[in-house]
PDB file of N, CA and C in Angstrom:
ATOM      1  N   UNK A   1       0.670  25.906  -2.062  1.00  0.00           N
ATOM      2  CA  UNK A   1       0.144  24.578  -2.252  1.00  0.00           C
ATOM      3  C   UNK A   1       0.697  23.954  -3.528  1.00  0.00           C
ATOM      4  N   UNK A   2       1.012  24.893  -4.684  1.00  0.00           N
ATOM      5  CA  UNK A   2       1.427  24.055  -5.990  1.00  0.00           C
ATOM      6  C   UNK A   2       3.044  23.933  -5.406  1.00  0.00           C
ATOM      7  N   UNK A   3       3.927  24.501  -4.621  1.00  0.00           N
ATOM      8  CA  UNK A   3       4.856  23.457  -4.397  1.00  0.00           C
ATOM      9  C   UNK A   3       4.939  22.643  -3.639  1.00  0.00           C
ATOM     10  N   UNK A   4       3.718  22.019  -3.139  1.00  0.00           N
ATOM     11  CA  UNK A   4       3.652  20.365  -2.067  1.00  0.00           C
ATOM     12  C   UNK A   4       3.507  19.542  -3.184  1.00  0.00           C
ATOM     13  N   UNK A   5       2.575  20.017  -4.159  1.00  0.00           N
ATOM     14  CA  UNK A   5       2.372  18.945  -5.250  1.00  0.00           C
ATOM     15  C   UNK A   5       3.853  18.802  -6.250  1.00  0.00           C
ATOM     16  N   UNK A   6       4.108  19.568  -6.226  1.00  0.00           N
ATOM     17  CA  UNK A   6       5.322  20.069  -7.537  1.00  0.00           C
ATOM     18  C   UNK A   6       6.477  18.984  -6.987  1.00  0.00           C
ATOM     19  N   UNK A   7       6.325  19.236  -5.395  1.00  0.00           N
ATOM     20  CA  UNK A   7       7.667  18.185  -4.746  1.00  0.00           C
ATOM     21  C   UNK A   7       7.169  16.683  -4.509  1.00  0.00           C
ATOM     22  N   UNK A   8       5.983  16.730  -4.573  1.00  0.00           N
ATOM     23  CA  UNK A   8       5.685  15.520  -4.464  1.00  0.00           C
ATOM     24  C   UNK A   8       5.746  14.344  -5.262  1.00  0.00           C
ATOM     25  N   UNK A   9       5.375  15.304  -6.775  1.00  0.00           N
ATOM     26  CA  UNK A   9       5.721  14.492  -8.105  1.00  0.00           C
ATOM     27  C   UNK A   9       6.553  14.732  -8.189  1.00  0.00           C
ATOM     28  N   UNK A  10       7.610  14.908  -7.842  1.00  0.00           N
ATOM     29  CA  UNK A  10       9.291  14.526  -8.226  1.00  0.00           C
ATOM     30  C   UNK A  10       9.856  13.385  -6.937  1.00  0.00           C
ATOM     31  N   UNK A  11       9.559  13.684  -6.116  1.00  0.00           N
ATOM     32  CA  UNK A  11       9.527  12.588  -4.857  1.00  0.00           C
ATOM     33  C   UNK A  11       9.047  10.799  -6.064  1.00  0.00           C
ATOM     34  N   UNK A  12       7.574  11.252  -5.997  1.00  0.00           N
ATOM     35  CA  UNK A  12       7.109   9.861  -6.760  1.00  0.00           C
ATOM     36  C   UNK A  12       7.577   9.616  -7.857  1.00  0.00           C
ATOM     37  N   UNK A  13       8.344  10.269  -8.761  1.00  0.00           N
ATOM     38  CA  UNK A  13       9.177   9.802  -9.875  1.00  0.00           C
ATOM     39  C   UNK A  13      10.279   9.360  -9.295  1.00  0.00           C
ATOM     40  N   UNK A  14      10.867  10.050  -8.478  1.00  0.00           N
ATOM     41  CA  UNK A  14      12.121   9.665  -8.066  1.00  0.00           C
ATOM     42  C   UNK A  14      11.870   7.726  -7.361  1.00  0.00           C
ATOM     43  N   UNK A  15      11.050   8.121  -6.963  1.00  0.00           N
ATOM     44  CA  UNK A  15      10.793   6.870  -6.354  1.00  0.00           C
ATOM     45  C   UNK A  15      10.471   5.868  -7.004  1.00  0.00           C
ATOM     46  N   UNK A  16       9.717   5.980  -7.936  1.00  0.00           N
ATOM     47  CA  UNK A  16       9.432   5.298  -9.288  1.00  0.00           C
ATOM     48  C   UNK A  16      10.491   4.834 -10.074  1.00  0.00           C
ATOM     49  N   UNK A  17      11.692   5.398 -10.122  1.00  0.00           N
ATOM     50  CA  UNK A  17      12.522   5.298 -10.905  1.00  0.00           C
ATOM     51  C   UNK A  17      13.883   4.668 -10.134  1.00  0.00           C
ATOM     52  N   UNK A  18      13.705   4.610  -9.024  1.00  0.00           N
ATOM     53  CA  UNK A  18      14.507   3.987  -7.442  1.00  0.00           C
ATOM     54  C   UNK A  18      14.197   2.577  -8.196  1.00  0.00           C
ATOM     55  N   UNK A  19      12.414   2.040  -7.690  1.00  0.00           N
ATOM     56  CA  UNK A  19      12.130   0.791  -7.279  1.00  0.00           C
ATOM     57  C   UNK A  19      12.035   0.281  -8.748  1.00  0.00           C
ATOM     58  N   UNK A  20      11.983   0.873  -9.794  1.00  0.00           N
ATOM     59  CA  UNK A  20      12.355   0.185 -11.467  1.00  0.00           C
ATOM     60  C   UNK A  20      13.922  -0.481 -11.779  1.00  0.00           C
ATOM     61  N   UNK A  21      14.819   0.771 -11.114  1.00  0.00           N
ATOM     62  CA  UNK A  21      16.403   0.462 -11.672  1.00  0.00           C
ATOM     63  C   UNK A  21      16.414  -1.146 -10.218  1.00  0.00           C
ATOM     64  N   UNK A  22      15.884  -0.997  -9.287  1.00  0.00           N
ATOM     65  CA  UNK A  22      15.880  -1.819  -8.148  1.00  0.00           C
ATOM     66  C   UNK A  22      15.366  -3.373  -8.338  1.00  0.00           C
ATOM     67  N   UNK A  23      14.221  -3.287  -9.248  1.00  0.00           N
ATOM     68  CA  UNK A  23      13.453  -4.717  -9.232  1.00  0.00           C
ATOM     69  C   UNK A  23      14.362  -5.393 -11.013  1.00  0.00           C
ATOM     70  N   UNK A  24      14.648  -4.425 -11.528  1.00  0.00           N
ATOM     71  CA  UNK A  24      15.368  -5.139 -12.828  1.00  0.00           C
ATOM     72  C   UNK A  24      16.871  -5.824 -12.964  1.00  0.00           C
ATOM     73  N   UNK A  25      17.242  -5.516 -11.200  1.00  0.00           N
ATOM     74  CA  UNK A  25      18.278  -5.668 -10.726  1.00  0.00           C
ATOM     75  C   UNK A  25      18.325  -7.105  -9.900  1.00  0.00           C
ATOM     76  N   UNK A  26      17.283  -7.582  -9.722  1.00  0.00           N
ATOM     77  CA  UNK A  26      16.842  -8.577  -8.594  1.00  0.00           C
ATOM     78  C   UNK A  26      16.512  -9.528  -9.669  1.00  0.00           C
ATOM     79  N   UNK A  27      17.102 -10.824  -8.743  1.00  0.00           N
ATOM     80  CA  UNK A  27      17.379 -12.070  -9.754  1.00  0.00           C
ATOM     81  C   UNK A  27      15.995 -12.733  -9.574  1.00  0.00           C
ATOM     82  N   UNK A  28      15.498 -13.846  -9.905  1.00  0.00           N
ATOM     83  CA  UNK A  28      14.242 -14.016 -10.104  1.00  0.00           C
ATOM     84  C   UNK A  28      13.378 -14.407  -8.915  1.00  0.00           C
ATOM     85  N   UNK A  29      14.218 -14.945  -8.229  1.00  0.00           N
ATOM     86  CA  UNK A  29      13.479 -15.319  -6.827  1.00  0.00           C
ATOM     87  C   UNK A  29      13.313 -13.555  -6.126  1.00  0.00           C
ATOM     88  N   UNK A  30      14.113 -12.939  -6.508  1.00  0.00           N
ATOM     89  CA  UNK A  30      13.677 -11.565  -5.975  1.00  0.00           C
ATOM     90  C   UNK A  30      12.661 -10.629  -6.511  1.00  0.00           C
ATOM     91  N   UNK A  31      11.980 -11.102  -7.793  1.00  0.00           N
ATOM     92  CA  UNK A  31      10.923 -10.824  -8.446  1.00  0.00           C
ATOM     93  C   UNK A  31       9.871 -11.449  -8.140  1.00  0.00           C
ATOM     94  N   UNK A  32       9.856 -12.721  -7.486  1.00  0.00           N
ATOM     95  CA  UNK A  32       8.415 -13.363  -6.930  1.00  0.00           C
ATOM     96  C   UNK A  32       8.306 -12.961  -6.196  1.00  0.00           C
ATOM     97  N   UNK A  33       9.389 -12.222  -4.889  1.00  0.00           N
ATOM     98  CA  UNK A  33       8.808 -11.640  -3.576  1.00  0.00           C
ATOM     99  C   UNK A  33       8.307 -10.568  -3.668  1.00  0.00           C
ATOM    100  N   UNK A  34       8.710  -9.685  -4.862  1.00  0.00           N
ATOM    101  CA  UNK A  34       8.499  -8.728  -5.279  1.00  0.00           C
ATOM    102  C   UNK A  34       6.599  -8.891  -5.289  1.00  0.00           C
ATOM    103  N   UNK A  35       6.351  -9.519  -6.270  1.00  0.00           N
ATOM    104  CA  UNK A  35       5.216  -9.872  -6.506  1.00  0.00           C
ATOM    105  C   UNK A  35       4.123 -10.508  -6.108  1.00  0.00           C
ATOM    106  N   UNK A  36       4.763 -11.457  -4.880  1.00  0.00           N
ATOM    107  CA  UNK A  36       3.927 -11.843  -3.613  1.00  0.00           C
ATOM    108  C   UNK A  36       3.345 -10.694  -2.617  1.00  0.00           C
ATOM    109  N   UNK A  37       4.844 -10.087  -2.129  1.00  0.00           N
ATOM    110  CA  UNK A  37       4.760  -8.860  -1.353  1.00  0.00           C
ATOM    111  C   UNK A  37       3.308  -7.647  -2.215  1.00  0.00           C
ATOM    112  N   UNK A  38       3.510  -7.340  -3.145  1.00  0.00           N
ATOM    113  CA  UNK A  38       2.795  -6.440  -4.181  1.00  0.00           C
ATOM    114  C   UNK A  38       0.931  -7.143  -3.802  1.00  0.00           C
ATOM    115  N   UNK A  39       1.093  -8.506  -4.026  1.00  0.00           N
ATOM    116  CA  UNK A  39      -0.144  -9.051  -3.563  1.00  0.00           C
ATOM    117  C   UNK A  39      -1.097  -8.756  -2.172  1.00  0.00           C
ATOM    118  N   UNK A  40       0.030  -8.934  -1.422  1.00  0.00           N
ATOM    119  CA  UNK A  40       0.032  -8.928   0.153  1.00  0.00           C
ATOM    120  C   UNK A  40      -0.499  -7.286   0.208  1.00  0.00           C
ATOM    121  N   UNK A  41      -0.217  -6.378  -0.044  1.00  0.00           N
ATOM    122  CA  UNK A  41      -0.009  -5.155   0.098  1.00  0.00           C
ATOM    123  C   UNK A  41      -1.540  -4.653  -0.545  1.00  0.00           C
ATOM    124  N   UNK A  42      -1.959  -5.180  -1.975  1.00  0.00           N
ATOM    125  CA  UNK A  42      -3.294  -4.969  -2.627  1.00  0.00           C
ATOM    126  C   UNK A  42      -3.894  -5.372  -1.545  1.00  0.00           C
ATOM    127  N   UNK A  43      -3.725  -6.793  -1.022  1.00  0.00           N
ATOM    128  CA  UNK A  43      -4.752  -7.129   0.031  1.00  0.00           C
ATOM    129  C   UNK A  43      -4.843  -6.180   1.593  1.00  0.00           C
ATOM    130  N   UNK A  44      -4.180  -5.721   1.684  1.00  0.00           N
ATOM    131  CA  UNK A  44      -4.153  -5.099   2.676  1.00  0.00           C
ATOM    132  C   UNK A  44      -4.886  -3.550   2.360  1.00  0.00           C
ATOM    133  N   UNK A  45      -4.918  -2.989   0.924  1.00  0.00           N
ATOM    134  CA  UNK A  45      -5.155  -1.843   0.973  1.00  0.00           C
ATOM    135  C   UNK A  45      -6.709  -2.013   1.060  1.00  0.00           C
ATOM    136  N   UNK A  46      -6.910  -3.343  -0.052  1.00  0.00           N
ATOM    137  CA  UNK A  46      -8.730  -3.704   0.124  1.00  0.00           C
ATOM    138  C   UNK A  46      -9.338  -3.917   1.367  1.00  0.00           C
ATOM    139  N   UNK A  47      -8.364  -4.498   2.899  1.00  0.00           N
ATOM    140  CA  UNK A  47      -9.295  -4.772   3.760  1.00  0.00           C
ATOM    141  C   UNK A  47      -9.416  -3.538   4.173  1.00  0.00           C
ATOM    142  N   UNK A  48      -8.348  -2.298   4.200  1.00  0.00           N
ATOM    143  CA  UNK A  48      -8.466  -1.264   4.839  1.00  0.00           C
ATOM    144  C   UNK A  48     -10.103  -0.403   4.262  1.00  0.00           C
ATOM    145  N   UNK A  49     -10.096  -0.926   3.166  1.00  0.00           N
ATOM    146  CA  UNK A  49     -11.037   0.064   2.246  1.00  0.00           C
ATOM    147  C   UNK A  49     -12.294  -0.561   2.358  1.00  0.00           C
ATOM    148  N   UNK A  50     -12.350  -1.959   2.787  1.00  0.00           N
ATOM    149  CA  UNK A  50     -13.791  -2.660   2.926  1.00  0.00           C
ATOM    150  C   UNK A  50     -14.399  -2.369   4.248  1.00  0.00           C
ATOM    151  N   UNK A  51     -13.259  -2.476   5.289  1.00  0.00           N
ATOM    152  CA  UNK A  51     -13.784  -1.950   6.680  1.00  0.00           C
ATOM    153  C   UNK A  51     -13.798  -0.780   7.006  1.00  0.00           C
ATOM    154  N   UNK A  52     -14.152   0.289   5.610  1.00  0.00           N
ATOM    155  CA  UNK A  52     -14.223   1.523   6.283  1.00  0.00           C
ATOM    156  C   UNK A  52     -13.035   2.436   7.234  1.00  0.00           C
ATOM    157  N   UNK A  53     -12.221   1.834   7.387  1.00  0.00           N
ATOM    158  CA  UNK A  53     -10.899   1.949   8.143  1.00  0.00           C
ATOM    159  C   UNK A  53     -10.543   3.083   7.556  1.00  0.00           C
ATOM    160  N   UNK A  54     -10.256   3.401   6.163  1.00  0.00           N
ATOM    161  CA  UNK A  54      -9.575   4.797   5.619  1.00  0.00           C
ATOM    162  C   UNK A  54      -9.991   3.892   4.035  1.00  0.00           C
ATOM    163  N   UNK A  55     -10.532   4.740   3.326  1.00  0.00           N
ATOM    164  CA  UNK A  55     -10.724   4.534   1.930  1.00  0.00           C
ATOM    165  C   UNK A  55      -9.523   4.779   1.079  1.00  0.00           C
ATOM    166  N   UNK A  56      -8.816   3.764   0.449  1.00  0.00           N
ATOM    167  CA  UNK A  56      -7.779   3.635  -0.343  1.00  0.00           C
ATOM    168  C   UNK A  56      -8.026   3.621  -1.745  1.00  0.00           C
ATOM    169  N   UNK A  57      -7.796   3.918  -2.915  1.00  0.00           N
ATOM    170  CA  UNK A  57      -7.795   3.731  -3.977  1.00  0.00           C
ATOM    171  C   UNK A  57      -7.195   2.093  -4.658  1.00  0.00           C
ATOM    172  N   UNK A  58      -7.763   1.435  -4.990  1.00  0.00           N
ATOM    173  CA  UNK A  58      -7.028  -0.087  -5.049  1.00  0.00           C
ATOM    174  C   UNK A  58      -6.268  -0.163  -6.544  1.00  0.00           C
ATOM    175  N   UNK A  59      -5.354   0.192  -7.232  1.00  0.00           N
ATOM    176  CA  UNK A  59      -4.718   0.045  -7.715  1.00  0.00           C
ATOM    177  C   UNK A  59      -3.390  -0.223  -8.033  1.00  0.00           C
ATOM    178  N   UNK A  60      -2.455  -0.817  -9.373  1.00  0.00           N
ATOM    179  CA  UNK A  60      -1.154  -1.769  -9.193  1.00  0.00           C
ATOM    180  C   UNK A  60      -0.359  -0.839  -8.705  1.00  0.00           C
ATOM    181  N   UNK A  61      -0.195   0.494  -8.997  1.00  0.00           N
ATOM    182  CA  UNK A  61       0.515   1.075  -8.176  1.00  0.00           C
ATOM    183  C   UNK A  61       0.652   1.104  -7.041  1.00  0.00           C
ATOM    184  N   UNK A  62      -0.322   1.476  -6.458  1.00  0.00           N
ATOM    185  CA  UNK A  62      -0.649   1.664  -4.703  1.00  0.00           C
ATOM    186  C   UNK A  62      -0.013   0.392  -4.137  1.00  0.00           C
ATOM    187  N   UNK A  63      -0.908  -1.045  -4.860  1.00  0.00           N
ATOM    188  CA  UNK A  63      -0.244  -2.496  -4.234  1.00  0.00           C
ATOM    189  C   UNK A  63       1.308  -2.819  -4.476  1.00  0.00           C
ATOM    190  N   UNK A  64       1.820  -2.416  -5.969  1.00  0.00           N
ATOM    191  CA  UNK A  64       3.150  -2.369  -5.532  1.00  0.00           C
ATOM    192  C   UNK A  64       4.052  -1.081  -4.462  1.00  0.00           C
ATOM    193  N   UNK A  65       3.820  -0.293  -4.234  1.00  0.00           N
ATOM    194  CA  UNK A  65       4.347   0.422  -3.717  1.00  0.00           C
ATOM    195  C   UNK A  65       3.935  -0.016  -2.333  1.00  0.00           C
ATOM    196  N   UNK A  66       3.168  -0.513  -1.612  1.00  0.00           N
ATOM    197  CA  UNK A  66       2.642  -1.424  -0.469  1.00  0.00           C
ATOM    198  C   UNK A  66       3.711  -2.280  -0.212  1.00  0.00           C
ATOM    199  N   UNK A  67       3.945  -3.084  -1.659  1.00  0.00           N
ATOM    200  CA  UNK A  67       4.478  -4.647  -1.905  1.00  0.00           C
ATOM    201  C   UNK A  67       5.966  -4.008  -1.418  1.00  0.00           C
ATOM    202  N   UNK A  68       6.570  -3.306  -2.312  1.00  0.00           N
ATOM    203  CA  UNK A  68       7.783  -2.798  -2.407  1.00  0.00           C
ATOM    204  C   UNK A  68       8.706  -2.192  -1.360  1.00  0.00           C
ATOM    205  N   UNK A  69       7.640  -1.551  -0.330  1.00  0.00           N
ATOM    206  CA  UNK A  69       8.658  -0.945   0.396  1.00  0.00           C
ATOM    207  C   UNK A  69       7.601  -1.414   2.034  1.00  0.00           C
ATOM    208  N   UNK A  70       6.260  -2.106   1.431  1.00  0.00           N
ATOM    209  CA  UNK A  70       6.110  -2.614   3.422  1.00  0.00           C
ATOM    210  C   UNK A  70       4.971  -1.812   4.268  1.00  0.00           C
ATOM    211  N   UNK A  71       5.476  -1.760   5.236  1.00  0.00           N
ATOM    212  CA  UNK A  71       4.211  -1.028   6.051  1.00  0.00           C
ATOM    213  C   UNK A  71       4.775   0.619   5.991  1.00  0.00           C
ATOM    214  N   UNK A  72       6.235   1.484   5.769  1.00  0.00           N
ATOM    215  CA  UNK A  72       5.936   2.609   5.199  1.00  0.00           C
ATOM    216  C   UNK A  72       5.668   2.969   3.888  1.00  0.00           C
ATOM    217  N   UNK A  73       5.345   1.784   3.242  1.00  0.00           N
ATOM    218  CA  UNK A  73       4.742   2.426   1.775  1.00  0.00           C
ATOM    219  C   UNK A  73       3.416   2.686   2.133  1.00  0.00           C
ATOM    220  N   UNK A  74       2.910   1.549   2.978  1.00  0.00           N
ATOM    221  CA  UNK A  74       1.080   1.989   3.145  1.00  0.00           C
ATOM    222  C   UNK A  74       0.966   3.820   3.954  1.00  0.00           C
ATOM    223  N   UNK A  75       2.103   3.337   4.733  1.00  0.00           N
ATOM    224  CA  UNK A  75       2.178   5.138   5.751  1.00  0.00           C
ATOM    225  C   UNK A  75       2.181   6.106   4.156  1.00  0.00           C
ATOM    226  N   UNK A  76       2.744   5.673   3.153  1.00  0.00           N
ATOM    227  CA  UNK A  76       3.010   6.574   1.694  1.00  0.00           C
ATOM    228  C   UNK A  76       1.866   6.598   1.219  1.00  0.00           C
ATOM    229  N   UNK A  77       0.975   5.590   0.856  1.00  0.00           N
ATOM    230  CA  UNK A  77      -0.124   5.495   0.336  1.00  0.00           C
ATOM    231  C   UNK A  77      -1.259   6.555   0.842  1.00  0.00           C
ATOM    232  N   UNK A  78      -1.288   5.701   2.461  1.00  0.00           N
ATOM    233  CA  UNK A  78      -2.183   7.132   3.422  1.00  0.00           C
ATOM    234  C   UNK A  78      -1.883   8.784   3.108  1.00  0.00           C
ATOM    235  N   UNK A  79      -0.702   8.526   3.721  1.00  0.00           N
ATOM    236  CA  UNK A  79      -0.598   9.891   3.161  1.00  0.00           C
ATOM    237  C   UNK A  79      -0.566  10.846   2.204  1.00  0.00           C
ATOM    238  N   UNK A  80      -0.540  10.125   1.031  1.00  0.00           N
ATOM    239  CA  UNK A  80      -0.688  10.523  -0.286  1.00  0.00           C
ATOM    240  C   UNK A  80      -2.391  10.987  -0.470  1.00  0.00           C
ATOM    241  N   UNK A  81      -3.218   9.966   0.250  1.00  0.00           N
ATOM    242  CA  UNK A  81      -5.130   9.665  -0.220  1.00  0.00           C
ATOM    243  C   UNK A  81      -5.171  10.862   0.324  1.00  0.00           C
ATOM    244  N   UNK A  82      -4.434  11.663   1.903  1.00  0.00           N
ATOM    245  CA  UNK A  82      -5.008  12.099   2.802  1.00  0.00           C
ATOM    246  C   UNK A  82      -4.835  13.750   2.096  1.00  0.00           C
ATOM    247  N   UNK A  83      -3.551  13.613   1.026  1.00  0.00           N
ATOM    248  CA  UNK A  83      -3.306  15.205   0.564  1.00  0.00           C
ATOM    249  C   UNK A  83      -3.734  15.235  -0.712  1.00  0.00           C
ATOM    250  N   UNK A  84      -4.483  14.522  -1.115  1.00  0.00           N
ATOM    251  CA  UNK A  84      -5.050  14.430  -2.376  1.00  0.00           C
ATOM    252  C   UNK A  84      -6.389  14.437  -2.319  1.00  0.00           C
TER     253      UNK A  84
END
């Protein structure tokens, strides 16, 4: 079990460190979508979590990583709540 976690936090750094070198790279109109999307994505994790649907943790991470990569970041998110 400590190497699911061990790979996992290197997965999420790696990934972390993907969508950083990625968004500092994106000209400014690619930073509002960034940040719309990131919105869109919080909202989506709250309705999941208000309707009982699957309890999400609502934080900027979770919503950008939602925002950032879409409906498989939420599949990332889930699956992250579900092994944690």
């Amino acid at each position: 079990m400590e190497y699911l976690e061990t790979a996992l936090i290197f997965i999420a750094a790696a990934a972390i460190t993907g969508i950083t070198v990625w968004v500092t790279r994106l000209k400014t109109r690619g930073v509002m979508r960034v940040i719309i999307n990131s919105l869109a994505g919080g909202a989506i994790i709250a309705c999941l979590s208000a309707f009982n649907i699957i309890v999400l943790p609502l934080n900027i991470f979770n919503a950008l990583l939602v925002g950032v990569l879409g409906v498989p970041g939420a599949g990332v998110v889930i699956a992250a709540a579900m092994l944690l």
